[in-house]
Protein backbone atom coordinates (compact mmCIF):
# COMPACT_ATOMS: atom_id res chain seq x y z
CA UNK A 1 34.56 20.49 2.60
CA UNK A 2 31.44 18.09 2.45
CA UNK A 3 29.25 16.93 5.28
CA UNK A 4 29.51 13.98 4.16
CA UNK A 5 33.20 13.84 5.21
CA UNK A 6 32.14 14.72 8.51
CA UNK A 7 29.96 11.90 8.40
CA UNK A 8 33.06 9.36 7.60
CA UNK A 9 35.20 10.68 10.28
CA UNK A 10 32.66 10.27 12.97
CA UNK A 11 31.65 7.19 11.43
CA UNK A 12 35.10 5.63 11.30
CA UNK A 13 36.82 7.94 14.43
CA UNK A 14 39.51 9.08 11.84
CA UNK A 15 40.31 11.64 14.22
CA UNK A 16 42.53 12.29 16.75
CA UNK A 17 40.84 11.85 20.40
CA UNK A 18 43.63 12.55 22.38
CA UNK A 19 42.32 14.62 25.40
CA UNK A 20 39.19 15.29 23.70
CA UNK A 21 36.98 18.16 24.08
CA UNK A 22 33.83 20.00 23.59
CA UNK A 23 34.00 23.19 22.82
CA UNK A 24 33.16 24.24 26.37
CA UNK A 25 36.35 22.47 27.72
CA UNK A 26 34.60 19.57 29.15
CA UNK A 27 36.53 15.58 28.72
CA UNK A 28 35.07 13.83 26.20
CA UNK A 29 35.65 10.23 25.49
CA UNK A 30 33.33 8.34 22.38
CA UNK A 31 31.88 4.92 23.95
CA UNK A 32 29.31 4.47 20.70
CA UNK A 33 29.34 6.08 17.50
CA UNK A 34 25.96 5.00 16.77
CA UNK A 35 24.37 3.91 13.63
CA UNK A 36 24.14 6.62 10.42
CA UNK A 37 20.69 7.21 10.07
CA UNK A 38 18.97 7.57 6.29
CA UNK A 39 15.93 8.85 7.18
CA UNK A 40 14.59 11.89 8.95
CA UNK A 41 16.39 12.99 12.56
CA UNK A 42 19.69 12.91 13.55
CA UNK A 43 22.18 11.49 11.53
CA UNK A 44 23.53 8.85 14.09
CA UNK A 45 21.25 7.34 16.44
CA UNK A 46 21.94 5.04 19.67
CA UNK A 47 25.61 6.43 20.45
CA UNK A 48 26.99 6.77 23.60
CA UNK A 49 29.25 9.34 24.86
CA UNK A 50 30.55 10.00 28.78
CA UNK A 51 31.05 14.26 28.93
CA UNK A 52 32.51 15.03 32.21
CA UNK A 53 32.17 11.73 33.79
CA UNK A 54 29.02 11.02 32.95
CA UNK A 55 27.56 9.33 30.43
CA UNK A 56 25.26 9.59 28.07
CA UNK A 57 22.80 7.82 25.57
CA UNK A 58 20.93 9.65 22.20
CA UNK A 59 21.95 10.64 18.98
CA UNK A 60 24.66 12.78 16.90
CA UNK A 61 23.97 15.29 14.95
CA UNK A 62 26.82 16.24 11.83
CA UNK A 63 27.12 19.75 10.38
CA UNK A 64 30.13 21.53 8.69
CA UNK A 65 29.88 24.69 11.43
CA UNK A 66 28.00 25.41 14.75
CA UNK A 67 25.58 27.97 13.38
CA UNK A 68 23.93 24.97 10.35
CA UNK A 69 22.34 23.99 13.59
CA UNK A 70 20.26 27.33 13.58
CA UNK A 71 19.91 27.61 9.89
CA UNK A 72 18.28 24.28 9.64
CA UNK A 73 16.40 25.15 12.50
CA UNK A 74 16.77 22.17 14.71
CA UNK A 75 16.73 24.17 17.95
CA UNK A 76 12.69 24.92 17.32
CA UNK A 77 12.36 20.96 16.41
CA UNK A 78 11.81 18.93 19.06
CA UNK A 79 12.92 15.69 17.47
CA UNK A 80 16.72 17.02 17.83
CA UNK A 81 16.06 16.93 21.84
CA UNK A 82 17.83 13.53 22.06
CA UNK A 83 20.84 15.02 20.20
CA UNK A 84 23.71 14.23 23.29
CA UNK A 85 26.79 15.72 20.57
CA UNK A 86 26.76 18.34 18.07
CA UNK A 87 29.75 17.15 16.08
CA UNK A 88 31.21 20.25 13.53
CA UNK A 89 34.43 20.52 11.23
CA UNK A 90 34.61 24.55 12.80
CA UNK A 91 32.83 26.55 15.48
CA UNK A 92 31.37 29.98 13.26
CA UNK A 93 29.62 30.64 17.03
CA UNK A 94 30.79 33.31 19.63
CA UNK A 95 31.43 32.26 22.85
CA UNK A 96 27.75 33.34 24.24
CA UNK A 97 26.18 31.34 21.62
CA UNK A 98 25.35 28.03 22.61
CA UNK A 99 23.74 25.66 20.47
CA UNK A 100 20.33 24.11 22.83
CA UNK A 101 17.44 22.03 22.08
CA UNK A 102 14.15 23.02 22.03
CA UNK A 103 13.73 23.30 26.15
CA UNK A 104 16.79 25.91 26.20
CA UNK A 105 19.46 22.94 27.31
CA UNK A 106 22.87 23.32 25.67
CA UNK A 107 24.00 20.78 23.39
CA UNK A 108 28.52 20.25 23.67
CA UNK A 109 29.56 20.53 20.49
CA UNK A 110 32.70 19.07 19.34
CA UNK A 111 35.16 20.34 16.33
CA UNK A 112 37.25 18.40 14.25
CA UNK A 113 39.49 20.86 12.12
CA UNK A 114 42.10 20.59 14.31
CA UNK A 115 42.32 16.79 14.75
CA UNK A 116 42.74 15.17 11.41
CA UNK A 117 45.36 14.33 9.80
CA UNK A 118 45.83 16.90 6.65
CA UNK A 119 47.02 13.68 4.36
CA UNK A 120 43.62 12.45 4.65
CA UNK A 121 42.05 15.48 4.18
CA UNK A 122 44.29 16.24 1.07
CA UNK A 123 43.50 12.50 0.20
CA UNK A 124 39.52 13.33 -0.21
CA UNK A 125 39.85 16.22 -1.59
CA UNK A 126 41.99 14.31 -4.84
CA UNK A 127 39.55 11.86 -4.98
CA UNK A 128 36.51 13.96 -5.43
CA UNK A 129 38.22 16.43 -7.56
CA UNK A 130 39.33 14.59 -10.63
CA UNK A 131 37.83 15.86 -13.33
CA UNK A 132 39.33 13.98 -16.02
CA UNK A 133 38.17 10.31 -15.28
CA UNK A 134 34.00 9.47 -15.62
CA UNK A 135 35.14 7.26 -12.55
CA UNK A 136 36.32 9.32 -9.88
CA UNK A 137 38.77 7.08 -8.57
CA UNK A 138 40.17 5.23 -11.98
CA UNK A 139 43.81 5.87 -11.43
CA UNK A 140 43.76 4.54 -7.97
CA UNK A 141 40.81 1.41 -8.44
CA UNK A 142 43.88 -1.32 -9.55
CA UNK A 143 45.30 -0.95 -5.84
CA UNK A 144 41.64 -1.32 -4.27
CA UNK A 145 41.80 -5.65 -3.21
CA UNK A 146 39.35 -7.54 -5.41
CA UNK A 147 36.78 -8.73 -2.09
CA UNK A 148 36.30 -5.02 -1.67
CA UNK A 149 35.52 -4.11 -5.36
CA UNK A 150 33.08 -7.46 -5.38
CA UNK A 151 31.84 -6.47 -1.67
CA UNK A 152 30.34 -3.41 -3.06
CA UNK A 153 28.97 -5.01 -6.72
CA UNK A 154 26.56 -7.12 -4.26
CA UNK A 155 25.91 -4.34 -1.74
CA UNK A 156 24.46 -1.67 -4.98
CA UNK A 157 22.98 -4.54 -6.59
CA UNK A 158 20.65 -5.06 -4.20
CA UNK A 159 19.94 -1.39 -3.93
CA UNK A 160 19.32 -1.48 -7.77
CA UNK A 161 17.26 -4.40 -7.48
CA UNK A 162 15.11 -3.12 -4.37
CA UNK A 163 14.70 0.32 -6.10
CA UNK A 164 12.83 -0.87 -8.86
CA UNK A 165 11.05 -3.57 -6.89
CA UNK A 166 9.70 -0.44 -5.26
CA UNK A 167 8.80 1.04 -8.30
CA UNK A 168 6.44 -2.02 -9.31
CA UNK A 169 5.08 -1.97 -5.84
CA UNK A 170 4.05 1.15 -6.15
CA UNK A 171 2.30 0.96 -9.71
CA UNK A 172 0.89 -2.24 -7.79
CA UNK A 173 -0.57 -0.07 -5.41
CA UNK A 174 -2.10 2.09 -7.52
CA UNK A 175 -3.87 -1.20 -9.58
CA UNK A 176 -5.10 -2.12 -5.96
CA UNK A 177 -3.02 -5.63 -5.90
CA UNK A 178 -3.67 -6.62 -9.23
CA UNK A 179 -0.48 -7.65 -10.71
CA UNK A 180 -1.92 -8.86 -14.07
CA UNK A 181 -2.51 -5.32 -14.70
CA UNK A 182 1.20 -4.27 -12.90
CA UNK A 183 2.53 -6.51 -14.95
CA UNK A 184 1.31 -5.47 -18.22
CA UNK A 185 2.01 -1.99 -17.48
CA UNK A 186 5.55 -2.81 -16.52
CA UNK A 187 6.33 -5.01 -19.51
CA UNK A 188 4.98 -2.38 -21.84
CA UNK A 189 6.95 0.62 -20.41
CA UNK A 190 10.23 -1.83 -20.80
CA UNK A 191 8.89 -2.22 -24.27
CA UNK A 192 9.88 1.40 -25.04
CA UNK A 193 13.59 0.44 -24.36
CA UNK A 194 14.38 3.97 -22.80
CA UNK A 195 13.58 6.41 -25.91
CA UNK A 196 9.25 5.49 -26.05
CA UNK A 197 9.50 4.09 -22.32
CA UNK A 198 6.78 6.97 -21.22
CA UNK A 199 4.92 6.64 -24.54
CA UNK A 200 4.69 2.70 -23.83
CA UNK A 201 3.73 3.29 -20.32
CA UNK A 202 1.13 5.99 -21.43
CA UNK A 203 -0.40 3.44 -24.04
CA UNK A 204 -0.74 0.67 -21.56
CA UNK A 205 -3.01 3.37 -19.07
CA UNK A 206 -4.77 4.22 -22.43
CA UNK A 207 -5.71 0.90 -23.81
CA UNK A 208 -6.93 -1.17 -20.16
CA UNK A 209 -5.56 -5.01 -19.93
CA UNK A 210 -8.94 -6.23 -18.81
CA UNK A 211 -10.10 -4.91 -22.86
CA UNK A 212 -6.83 -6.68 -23.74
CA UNK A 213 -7.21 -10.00 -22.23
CA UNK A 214 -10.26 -10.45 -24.37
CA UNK A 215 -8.50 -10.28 -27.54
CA UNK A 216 -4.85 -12.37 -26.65
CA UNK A 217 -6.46 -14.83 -29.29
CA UNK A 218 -7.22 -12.53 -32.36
CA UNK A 219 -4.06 -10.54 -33.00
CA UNK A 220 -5.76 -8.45 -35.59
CA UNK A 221 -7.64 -7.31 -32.54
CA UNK A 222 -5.04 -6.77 -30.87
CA UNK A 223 -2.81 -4.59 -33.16
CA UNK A 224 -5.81 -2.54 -33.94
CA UNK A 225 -5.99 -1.27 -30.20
CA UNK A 226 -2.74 -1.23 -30.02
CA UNK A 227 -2.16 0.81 -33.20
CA UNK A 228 -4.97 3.16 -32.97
CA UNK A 229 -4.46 4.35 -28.94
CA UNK A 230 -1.04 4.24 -29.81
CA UNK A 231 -2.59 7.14 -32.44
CA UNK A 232 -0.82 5.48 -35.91
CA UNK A 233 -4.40 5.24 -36.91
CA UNK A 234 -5.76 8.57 -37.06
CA UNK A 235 -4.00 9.49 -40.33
CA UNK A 236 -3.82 7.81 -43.57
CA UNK A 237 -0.44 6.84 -44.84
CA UNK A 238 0.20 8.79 -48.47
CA UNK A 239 0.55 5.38 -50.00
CA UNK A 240 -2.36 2.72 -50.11
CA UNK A 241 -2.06 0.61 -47.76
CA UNK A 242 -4.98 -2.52 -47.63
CA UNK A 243 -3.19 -3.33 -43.90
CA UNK A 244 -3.48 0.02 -42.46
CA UNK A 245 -7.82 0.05 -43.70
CA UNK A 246 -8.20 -3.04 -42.23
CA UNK A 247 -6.84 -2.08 -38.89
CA UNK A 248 -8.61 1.08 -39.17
CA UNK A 249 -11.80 -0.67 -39.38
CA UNK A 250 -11.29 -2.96 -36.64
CA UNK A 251 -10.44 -0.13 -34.38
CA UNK A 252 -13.44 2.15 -35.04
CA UNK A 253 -15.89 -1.05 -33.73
CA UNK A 254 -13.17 -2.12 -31.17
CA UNK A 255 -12.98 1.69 -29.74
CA UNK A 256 -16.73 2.23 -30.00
CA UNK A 257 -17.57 -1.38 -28.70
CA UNK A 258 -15.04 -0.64 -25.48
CA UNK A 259 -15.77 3.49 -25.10
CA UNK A 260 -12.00 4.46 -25.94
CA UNK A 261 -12.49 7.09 -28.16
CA UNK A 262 -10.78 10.60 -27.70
CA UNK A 263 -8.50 8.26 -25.23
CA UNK A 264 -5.76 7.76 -27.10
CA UNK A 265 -2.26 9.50 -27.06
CA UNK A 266 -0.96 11.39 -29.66
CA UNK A 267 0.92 9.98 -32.73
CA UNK A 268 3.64 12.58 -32.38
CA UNK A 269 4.68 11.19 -28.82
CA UNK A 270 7.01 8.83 -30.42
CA UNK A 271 10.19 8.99 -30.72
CA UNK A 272 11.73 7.80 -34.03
CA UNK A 273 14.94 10.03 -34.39
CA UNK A 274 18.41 8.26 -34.24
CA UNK A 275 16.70 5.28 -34.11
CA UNK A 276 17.22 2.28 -36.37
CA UNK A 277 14.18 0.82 -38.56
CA UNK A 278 13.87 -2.71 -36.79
CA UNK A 279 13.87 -0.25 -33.38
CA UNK A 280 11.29 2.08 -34.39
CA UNK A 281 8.08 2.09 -32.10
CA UNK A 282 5.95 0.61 -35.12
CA UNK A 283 7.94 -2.24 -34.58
CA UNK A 284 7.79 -2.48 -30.94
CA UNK A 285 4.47 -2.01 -30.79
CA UNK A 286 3.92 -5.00 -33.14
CA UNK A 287 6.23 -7.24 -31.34
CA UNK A 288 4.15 -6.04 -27.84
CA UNK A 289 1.10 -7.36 -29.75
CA UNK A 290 2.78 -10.41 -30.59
CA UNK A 291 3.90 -11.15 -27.04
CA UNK A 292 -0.08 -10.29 -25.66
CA UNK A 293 -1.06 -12.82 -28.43
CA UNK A 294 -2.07 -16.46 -26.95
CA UNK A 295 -0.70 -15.87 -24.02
CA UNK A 296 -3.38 -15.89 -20.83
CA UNK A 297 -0.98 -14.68 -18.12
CA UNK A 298 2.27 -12.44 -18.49
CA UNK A 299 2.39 -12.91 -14.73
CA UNK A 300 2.00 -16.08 -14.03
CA UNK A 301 4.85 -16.75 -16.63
CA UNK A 302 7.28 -14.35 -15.25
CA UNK A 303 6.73 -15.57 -12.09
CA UNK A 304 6.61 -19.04 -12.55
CA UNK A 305 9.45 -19.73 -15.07
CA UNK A 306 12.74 -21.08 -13.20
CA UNK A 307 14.97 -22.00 -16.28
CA UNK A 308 16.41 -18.95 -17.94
CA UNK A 309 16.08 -20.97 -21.55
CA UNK A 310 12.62 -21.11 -21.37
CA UNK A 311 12.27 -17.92 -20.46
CA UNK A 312 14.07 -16.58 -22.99
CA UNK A 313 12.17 -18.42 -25.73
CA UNK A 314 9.09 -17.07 -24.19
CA UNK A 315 10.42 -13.52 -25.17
CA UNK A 316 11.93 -14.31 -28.04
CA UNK A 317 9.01 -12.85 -30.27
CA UNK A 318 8.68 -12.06 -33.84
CA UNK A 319 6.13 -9.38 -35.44
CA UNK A 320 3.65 -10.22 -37.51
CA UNK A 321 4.23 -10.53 -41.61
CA UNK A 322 3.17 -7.39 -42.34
CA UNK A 323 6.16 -5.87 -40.05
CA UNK A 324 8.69 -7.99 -40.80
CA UNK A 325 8.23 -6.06 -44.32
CA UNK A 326 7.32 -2.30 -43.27
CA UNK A 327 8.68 -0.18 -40.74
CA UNK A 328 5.88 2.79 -41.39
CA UNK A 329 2.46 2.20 -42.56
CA UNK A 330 2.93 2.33 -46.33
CA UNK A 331 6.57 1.98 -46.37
CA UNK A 332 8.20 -1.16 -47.48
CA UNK A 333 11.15 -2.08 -46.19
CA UNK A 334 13.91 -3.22 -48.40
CA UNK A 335 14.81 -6.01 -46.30
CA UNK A 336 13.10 -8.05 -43.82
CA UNK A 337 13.01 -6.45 -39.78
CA UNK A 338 14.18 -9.46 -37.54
CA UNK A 339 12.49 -9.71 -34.13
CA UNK A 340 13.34 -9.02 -31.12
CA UNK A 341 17.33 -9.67 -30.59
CA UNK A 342 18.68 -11.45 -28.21
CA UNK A 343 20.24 -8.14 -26.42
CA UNK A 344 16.58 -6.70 -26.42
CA UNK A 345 15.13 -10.28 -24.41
CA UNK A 346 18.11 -9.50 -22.31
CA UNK A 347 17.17 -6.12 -21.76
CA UNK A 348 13.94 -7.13 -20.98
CA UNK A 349 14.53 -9.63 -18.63
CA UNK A 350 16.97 -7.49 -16.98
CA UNK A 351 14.17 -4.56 -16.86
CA UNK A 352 10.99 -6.64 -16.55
CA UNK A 353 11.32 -9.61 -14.66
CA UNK A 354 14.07 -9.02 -12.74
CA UNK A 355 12.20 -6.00 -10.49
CA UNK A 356 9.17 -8.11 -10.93
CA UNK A 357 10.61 -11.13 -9.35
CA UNK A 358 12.28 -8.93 -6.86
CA UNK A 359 9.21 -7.55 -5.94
CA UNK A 360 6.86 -10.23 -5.83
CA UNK A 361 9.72 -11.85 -3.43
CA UNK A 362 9.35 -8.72 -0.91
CA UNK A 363 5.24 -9.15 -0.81
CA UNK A 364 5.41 -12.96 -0.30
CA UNK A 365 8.46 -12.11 1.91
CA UNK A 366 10.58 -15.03 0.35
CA UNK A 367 13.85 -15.01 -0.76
CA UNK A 368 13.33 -17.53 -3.58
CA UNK A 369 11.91 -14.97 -6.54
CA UNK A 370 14.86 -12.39 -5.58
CA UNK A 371 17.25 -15.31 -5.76
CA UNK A 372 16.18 -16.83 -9.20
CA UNK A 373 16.42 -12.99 -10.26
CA UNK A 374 19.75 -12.74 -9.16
CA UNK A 375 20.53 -16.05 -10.86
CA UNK A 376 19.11 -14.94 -14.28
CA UNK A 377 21.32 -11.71 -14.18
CA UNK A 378 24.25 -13.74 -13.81
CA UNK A 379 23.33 -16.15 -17.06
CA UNK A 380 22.65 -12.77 -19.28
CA UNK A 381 26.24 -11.44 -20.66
CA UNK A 382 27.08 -7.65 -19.50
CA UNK A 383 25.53 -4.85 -21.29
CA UNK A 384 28.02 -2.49 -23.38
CA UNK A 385 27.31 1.57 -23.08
CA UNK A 386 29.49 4.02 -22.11
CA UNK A 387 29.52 3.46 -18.30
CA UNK A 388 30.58 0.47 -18.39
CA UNK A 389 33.41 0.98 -21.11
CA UNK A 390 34.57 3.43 -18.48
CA UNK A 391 34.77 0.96 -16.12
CA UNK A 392 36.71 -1.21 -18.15
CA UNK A 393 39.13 1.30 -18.94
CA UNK A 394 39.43 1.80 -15.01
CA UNK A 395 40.16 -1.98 -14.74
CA UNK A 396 36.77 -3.50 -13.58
CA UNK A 397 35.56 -5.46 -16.85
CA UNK A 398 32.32 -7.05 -16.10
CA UNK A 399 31.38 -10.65 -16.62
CA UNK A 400 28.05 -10.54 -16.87
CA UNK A 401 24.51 -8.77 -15.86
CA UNK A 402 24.76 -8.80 -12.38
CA UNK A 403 28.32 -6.95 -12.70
CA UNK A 404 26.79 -4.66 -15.44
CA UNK A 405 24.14 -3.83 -13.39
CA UNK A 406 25.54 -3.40 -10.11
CA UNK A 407 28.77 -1.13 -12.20
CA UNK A 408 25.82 1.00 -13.66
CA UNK A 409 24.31 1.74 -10.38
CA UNK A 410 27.51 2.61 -8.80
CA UNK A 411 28.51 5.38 -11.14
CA UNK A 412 25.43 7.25 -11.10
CA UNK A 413 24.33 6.59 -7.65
CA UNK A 414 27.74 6.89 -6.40
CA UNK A 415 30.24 8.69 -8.84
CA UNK A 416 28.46 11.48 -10.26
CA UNK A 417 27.12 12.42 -6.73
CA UNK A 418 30.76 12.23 -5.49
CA UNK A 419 29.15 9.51 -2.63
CA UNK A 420 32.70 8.20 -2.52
CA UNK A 421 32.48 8.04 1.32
CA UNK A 422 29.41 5.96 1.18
CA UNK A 423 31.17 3.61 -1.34
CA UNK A 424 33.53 0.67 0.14
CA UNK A 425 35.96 1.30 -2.57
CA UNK A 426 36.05 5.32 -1.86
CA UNK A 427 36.51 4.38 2.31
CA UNK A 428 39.11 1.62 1.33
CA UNK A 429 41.53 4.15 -0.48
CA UNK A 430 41.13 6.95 1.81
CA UNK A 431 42.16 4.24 4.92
């Protein structure tokens, strides 16, 4: 048993309230369920409840037994002094153990063991128990109607989507409101694609976008700083390499000129195993340099950009000559390294601009920004991992990013932390 279920039968009244009472023996009829609370306090405020014949206004408090109340020490909090109903699946108290607020009042606690239906129960406990599907409730999802399988694809994407704008808030914060700086940080931690995400991120804190921006026209510049606090400059490559020198050079005035020595990270921070040539970091970090290159504002871009074409050709980068014919300094490739695919723009849309849109929209507190974001997730076709092939399997194919996305976030918000009660589909096949 799971508080949580506690939480949907209270929630929903799937129990039987046919002469109801507290554990005291006093009538008990439910006038307000209240609204579930996420944050600190009770977990439903604003209910209403008559004990007795009279009535009463605060908030319900939700624990498997009686004596949680004492272990989580709510009777020495005084925010719990509102609680009107201490709702429990089983009383674990004796009979002179009351559970009181802070000012020695007793709190009537009600149980619900007895007064739900054992097909439910039996219901939830199949659901959340199946461990042979990724997706909890994959046999059962084809008899779940289509408006509540869509109903909750826009309810988590929004979650996803206000998640991470939280996320750039927060680094916004922390650059005091300067989102040219956010937003170079947050495009080069994307760079990373997952595997050198941190390293990217580190980089970005390492090499400062106000030495950057002084450089977007001179991408030797710009590869040199990028290259040597990146730390691919500190050691020669065993074979002579003219490219690698002349970086080298530029970076020992560049570093000197701008006080970055001993500043930058460590070459073996990156990630190359199981990775594919044309996705090592060498070559991200040269596209990165090519996207900085003759372009004055990331930001302004992003945010200014309506048609999903143009941005997309505003991504669509490709390295410099030199790495379209090495993927290591010194090592020739035997064929040329494309740029950036077009599943990597998406990617980066999906990662970058999307949260950055989304956020921007929250700080101007308009909805346009998070609705062009939405609208460039749904021009992007659907990613392809394992999640999402699960999904399929299950009988929920999605059509493009905004289904991806919003599929992604259920399972691991949702599935692996067996929220089923907190997910319309889960509630839908346990009514």
């Amino acid at each position: 048993m799971q508080e949580l279920f506690i939480h949907y039968l209270w929630q929903f009244q799937y129990f039987n309230k046919k002469y109801l009472q507290t554990t005291d023996k006093e009538d008990l009829d439910v006038v307000a369920v209240g609204h579930a609370n996420a944050n600190a306090g009770a977990d439903f405020t604003q209910a209403c409840v008559v004990i007795n014949g009279i009535k009463w206004y605060g908030n319900i408090e939700i624990h498997l037994k009686s004596s949680d109340w004492l272990l989580h020490q709510h009777h020495e909090n005084q925010d719990y002094d509102n609680v009107i109903l201490h709702v429990v699946w089983e009383d674990d108290l004796s009979g002179t153990q009351k559970i009181k607020r802070k000012d020695g009042s007793t709190i009537p606690t009600l149980t619900l063991k007895e007064r739900v239906d054992r097909l439910l129960v039996e219901k939830y406990y199949l659901l959340i128990s199946n461990k042979q599907d990724a997706i909890l409730c994959a046999s059962q999802l084809p008899t779940v109607k289509p408006i509540t399988q869509f109903s909750m694809l826009d309810k988590v994407l929004i979650q996803r989507l206000q998640r991470k704008a939280k996320e750039v808030l927060a680094l916004l914060e922390t650059n005091t409101g300067d989102w040219e700086t956010t937003t170079y940080l947050w495009t080069a931690q994307s760079f990373g694609f997952k595997v050198n995400s941190e390293a990217f991120l580190r980089l970005a804190k390492v090499l400062p976008y106000s030495v950057v921006v002084k450089y977007t026209d001179n991408l030797l510049a710009l590869e040199a700083l990028i290259f040597g606090q990146a730390g691919f400059l500190s050691d020669k490559p065993q074979n002579t390499d003219a490219y690698f020198e002349k970086l080298a050079k530029e970076y020992a005035y560049l570093s000197h000129k701008h006080k970055l020595q001993d500043t930058c990270i460590a070459k073996h921070e990156w990630k190359f195993l199981r990775l594919r040539p044309a996705n090592f970091p060498t070559i991200r970090l040269a596209q990165f340099a090519q996207l900085l290159y003759k372009k004055q504002s990331l930001f302004n871009t992003f945010i200014q950009t309506a048609n999903f074409e143009h941005l997309y050709q505003f991504l669509d980068v490709q390295q410099s000559a030199y790495w379209q014919k090495h993927y290591l300094f010194g090592k020739e490739s035997q064929s040329k390294i494309a740029g950036l695919g077009r599943q990597s723009i998406a990617n980066l849309i999906i990662n970058t601009v999307v949260p950055l849109l989304v956020a921007y929209s929250n700080q101007k507190d308009s909805e346009l920004f998070t609705e062009r974001a939405v609208h460039f997730l749904e021009q992007i076709q659907a990613e392809k991992n394992h999640i999402l092939s699960a999904w399929e399997k299950a009988g929920m194919k999605a059509k493009n990013a905004f289904d991806s996305q919003a599929l992604i976030e259920i399972y691991n918000h949702y599935c692996l932390e067996k929220r089923c009660l907190q997910c319309n589909i889960g509630i839908s096949l346990l009514k």
